[in-house]
N, C-alpha and C. Protein backbone atom coordinates (compact mmCIF):
# COMPACT_ATOMS: atom_id res chain seq x y z
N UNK A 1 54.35 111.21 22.64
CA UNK A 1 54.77 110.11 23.49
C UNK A 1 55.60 109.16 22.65
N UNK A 2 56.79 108.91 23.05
CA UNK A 2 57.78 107.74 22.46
C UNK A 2 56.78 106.47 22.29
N UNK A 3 58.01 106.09 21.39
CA UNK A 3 57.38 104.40 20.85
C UNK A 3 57.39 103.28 22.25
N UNK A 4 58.44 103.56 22.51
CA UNK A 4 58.46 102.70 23.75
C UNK A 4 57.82 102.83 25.34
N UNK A 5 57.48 104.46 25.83
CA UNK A 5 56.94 104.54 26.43
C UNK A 5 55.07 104.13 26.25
N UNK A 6 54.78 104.43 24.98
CA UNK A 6 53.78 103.50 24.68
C UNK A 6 53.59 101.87 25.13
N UNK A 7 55.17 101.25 24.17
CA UNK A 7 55.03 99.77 24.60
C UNK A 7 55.04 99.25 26.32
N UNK A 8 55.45 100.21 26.89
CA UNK A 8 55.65 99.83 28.39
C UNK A 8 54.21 100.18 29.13
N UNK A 9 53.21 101.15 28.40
CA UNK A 9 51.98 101.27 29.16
C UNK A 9 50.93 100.35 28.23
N UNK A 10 51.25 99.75 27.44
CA UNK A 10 50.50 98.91 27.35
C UNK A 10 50.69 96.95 27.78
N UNK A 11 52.15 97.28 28.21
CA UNK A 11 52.47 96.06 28.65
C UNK A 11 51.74 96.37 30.19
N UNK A 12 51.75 97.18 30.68
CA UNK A 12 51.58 97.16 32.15
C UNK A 12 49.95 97.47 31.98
N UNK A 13 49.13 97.56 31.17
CA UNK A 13 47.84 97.77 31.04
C UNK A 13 47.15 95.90 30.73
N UNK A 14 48.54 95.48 30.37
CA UNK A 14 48.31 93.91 29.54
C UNK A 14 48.21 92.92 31.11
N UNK A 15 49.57 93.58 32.34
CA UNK A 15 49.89 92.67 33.21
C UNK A 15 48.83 92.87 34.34
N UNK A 16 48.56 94.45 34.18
CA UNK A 16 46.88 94.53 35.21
C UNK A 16 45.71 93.69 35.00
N UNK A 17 45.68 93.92 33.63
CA UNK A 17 44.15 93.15 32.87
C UNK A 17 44.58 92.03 33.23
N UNK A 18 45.69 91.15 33.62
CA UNK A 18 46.09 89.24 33.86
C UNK A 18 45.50 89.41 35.29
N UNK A 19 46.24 90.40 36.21
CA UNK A 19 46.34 90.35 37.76
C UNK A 19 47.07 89.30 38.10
N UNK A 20 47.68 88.41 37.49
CA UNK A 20 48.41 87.69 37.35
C UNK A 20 48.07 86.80 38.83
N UNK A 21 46.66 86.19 38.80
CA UNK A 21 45.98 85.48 39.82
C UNK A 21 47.12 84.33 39.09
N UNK A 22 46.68 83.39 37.95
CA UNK A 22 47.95 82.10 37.30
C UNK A 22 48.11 82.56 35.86
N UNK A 23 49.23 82.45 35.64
CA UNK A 23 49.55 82.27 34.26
C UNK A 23 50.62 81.01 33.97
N UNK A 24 49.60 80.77 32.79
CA UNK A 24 49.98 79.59 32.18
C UNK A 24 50.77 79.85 31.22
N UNK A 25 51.80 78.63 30.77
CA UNK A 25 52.83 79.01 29.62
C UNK A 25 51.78 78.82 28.45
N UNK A 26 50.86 78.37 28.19
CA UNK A 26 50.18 78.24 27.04
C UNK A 26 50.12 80.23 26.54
N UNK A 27 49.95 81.61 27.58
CA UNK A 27 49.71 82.56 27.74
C UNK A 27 50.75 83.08 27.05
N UNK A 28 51.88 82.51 27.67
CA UNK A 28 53.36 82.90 27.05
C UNK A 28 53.38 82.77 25.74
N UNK A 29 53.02 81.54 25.21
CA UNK A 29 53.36 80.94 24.12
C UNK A 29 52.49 82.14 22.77
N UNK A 30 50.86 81.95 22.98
CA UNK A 30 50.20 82.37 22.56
C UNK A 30 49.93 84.16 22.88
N UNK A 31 50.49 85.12 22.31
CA UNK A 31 50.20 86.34 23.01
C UNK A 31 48.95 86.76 23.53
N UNK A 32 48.78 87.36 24.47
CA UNK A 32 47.37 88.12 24.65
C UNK A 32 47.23 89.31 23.72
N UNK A 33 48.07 89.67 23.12
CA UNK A 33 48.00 90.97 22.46
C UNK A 33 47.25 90.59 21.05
N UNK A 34 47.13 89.10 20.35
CA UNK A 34 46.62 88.93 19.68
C UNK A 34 45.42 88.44 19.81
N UNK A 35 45.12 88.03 20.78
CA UNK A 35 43.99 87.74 21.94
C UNK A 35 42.93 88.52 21.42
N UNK A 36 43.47 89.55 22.33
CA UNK A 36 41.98 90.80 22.99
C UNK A 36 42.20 91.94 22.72
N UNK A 37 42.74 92.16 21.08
CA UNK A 37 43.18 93.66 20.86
C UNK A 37 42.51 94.35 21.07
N UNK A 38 41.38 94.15 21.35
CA UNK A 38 40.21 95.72 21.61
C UNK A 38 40.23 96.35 23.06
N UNK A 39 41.30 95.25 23.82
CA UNK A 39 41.43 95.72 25.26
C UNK A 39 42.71 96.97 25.06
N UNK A 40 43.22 96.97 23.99
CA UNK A 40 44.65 97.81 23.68
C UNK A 40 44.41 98.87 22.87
N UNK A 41 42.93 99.21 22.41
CA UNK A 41 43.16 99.98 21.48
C UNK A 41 43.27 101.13 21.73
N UNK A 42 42.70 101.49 22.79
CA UNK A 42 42.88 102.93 22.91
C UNK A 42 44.64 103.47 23.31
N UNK A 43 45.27 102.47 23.40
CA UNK A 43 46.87 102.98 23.29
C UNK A 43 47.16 103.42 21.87
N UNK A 44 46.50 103.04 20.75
CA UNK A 44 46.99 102.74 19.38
C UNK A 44 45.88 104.06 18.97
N UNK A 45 46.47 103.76 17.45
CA UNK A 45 45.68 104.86 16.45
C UNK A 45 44.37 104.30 16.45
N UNK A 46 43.55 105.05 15.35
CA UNK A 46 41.95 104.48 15.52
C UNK A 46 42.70 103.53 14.23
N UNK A 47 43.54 103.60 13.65
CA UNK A 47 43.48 102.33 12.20
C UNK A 47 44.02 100.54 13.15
N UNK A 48 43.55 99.89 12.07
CA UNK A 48 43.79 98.14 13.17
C UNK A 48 45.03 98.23 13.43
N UNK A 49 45.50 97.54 14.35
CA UNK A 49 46.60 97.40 15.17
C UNK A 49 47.26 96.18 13.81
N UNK A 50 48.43 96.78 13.89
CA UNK A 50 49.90 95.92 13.08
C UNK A 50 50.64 94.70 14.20
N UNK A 51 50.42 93.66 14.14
CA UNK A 51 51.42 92.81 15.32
C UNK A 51 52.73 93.19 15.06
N UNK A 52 53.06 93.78 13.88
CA UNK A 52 54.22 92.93 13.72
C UNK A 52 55.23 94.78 13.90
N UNK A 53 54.58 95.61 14.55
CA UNK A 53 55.03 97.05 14.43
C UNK A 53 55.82 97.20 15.67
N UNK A 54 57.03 97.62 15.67
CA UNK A 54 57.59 97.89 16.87
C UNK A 54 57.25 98.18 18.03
N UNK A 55 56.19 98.84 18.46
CA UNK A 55 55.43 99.10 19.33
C UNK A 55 54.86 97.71 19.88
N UNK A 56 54.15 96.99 19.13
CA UNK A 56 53.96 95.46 19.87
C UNK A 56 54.59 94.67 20.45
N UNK A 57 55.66 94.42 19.30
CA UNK A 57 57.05 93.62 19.63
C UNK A 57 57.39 94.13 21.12
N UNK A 58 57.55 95.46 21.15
CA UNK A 58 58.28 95.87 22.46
C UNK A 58 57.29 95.31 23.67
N UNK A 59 55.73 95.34 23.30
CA UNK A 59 55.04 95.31 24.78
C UNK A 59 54.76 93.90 24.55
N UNK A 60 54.97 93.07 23.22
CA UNK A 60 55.27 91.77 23.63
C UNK A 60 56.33 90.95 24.26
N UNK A 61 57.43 91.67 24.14
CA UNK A 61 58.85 91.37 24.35
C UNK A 61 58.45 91.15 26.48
N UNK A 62 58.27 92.68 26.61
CA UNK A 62 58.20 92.85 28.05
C UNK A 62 57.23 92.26 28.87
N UNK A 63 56.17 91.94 28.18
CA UNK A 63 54.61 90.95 28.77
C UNK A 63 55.42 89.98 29.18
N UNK A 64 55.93 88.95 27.97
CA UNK A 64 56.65 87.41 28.34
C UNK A 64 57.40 87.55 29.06
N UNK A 65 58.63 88.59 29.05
CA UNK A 65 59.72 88.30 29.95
C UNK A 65 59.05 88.85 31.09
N UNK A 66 58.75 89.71 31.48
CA UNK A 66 58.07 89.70 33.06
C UNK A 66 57.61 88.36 32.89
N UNK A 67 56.76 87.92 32.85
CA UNK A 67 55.73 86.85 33.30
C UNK A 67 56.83 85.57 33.38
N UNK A 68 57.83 85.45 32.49
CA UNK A 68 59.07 84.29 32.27
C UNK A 68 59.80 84.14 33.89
N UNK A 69 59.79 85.64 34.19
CA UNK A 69 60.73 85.66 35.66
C UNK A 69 60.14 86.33 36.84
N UNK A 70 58.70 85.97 36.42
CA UNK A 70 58.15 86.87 37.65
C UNK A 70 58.37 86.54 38.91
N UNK A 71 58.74 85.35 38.93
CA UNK A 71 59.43 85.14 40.76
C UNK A 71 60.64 85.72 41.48
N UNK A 72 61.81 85.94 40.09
CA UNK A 72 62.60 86.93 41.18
C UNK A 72 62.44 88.23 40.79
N UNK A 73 61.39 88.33 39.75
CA UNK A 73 60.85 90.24 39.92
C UNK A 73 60.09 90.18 41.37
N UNK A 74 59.53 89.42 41.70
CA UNK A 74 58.56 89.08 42.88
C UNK A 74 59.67 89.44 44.34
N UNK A 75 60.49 88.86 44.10
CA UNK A 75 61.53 88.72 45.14
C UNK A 75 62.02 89.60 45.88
N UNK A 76 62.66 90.87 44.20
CA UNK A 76 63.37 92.03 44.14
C UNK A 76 62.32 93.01 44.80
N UNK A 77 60.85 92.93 44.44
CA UNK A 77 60.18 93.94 44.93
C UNK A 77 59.89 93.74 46.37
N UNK A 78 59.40 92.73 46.34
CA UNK A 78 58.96 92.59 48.15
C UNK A 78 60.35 92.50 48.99
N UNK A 79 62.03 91.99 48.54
CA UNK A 79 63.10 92.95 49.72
C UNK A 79 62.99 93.92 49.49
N UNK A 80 62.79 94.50 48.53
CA UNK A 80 62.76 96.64 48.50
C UNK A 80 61.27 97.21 49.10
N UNK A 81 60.79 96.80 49.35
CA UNK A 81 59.44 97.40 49.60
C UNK A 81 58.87 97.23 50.97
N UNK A 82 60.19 97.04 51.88
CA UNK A 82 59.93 97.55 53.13
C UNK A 82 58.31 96.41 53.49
N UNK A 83 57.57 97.18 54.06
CA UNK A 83 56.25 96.68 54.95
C UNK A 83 55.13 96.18 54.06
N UNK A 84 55.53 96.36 52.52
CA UNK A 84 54.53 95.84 51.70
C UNK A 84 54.36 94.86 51.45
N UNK A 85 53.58 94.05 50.65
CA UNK A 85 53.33 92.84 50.38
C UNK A 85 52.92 93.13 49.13
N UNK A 86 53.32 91.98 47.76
CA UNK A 86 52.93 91.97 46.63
C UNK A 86 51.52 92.27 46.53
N UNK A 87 50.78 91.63 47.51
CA UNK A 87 49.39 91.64 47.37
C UNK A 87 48.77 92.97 47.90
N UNK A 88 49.70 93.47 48.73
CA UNK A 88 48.88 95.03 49.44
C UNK A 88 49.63 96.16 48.26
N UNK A 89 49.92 95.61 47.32
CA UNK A 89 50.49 97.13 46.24
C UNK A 89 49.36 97.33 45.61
N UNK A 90 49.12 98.58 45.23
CA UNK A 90 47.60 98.69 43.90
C UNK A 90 48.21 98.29 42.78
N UNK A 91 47.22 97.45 42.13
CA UNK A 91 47.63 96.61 41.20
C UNK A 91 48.21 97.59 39.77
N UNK A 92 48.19 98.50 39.71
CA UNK A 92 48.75 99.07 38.41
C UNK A 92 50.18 99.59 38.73
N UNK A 93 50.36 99.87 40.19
CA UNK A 93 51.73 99.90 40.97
C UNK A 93 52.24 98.51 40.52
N UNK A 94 51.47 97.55 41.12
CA UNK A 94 52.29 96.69 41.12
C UNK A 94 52.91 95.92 39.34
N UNK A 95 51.84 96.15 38.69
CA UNK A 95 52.23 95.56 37.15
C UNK A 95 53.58 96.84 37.01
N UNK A 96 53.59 98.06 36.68
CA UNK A 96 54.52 99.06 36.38
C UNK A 96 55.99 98.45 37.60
N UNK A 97 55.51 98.06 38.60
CA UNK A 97 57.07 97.76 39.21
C UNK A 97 57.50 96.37 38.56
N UNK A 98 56.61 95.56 38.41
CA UNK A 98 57.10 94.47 37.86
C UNK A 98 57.82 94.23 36.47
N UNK A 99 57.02 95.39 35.44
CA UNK A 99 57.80 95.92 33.90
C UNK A 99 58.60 96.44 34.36
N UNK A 100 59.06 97.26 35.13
CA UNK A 100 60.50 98.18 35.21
C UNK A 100 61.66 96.86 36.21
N UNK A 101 61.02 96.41 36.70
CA UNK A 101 61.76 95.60 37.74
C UNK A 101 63.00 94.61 36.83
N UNK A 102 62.11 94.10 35.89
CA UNK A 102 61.88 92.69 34.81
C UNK A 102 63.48 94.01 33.80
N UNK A 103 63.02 95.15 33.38
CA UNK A 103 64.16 95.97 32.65
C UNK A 103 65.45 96.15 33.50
N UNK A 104 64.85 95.89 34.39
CA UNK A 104 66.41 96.72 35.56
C UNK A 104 67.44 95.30 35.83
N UNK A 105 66.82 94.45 35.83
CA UNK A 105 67.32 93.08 36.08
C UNK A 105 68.08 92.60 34.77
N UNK A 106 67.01 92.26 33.78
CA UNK A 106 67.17 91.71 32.37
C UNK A 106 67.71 92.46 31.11
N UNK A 107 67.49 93.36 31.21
CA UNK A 107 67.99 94.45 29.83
C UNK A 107 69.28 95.06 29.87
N UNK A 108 69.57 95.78 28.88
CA UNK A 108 70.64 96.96 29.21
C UNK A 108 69.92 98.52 28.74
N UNK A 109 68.68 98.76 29.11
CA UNK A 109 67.95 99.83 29.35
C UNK A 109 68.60 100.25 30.62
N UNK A 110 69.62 101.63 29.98
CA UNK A 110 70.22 102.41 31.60
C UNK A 110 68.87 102.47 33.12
N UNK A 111 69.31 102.18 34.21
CA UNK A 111 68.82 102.47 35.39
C UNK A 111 67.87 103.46 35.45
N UNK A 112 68.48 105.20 34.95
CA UNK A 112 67.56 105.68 34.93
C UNK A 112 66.84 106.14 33.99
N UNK A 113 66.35 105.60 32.70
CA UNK A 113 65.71 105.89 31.86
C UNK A 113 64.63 104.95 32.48
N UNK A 114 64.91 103.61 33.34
CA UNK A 114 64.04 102.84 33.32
C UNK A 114 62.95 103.22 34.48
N UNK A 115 63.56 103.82 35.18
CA UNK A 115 62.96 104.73 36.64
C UNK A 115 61.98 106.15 36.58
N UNK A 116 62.40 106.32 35.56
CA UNK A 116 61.87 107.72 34.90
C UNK A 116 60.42 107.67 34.22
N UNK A 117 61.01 106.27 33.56
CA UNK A 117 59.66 105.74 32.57
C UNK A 117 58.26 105.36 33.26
N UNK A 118 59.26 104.67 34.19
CA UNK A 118 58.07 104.51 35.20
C UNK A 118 57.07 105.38 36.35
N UNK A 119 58.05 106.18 36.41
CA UNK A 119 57.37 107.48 37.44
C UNK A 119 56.18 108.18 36.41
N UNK A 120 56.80 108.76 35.30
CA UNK A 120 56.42 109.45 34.40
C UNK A 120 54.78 108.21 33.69
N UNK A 121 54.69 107.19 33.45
CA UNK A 121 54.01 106.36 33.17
C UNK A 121 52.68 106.17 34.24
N UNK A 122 53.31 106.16 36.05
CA UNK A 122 52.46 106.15 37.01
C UNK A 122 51.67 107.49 37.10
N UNK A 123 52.57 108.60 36.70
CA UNK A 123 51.81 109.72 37.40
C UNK A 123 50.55 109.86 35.92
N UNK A 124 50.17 109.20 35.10
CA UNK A 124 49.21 109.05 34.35
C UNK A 124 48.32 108.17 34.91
N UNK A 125 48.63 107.29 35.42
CA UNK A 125 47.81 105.70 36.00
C UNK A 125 47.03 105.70 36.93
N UNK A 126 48.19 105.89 37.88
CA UNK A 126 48.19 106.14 39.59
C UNK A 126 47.64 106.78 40.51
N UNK A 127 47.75 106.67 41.60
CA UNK A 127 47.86 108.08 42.63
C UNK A 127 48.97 109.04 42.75
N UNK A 128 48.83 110.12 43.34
CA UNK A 128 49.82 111.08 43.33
C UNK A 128 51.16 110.54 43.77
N UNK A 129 51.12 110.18 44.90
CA UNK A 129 52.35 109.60 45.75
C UNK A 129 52.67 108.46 45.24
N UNK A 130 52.26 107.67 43.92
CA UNK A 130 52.97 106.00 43.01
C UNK A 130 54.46 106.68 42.85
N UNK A 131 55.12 107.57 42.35
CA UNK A 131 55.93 108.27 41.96
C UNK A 131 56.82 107.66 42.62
N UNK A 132 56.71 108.31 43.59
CA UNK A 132 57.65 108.42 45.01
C UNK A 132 57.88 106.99 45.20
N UNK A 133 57.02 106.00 45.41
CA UNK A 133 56.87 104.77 46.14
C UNK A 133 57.66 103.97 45.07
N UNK A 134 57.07 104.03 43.87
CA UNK A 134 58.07 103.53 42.75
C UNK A 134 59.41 103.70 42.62
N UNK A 135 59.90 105.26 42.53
CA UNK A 135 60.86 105.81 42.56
C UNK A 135 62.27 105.05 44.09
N UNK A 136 61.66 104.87 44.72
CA UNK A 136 62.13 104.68 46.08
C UNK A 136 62.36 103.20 46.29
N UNK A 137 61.45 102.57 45.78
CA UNK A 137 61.53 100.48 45.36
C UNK A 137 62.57 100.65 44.05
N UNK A 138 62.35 100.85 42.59
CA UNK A 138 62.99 100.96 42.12
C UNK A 138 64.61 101.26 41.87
N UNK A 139 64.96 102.48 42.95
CA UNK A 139 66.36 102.69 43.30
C UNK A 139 66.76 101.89 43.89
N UNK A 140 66.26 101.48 44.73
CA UNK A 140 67.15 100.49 45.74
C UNK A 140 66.89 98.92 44.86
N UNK A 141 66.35 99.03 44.34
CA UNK A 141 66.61 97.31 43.44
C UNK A 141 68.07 97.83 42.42
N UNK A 142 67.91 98.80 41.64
CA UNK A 142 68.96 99.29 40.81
C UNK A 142 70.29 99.38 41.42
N UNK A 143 70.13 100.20 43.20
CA UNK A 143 71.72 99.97 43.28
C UNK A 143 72.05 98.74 43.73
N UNK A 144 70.93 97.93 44.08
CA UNK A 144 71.55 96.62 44.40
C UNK A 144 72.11 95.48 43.68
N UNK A 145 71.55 96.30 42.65
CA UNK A 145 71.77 94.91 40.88
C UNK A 145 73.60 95.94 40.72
N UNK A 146 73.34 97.13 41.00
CA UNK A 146 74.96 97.57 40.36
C UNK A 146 75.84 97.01 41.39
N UNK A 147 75.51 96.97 42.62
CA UNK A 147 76.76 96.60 43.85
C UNK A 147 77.08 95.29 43.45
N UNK A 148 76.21 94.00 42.79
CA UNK A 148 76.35 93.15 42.76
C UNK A 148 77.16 92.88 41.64
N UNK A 149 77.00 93.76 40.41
CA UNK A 149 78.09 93.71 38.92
C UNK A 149 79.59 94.26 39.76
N UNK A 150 79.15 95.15 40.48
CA UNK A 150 80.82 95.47 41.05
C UNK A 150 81.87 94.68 41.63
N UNK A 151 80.32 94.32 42.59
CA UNK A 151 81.62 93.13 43.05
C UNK A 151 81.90 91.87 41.94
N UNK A 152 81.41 91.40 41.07
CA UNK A 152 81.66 90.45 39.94
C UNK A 152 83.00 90.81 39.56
N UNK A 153 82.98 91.93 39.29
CA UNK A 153 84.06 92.37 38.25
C UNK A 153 85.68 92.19 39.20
């Protein structure tokens, strides 16, 4: 398993464990990853976890910035998601759309590496059919972020 597909299932293992009932910027400020490492370990080797190892950085990078813009990740998912409601998604759906959402918006991680990661990430997590449901919210946020660079240009 890649370095980064690691950092993205433990960011989305980080944004389940919040449920993100409130988060406070004190949360931001202060990582959880230095928090409650024993909630992370089983992503990691059996030796202590390194903060400062690429693998953290990355699922620290993606914890804050989701949580920094979770209102128009919030936004993007509930226009794409048809009849759902943030609150009627299963919550490990919903943390994994919100990490990929937060990349598709904010990064220059191509579209579909970021779609992939996530299917491939759910069908470990999830139910059978997260795939699909992901796959299907996800695209349509992606071509809507590209129609919108097109017309910019």
């Amino acid at each position: 398993m890649g370095l980064r597909r690691k950092g993205r299932e433990l960011a989305m293992q980080t944004l389940y464990a919040l449920g993100f009932a409130e988060t406070s910027d004190e949360f931001v400020e202060y990582s959880l990853l230095k928090q409650y490492p024993e909630v992370f370990h089983q992503l990691l080797t059996s030796e202590r976890i390194d903060y400062s190892s690429p693998l953290s950085a990355f699922a620290e990078e993606l914890i804050k910035n989701t949580i920094i813009n979770l209102d128009d990740i919030a936004d993007q998912i509930t226009k794409h998601s048809a009849n759902w409601s943030m609150e009627s998604l299963a919550p490990l759906e919903r943390s994994m759309l919100q990490i990929a959402v937060y990349e598709l918006m904010f990064t220059d991680t191509p579209p579909a590496v970021v779609i992939n990661e996530a299917i491939e990430i759910s069908k470990k997590y999830s139910s059978e059919g997260a795939g699909k449901f992901l796959n299907g919210i996800l695209d349509a946020v992606s071509k809507e972020l590209k129609d919108t660079q097109d017309q910019g240009r």
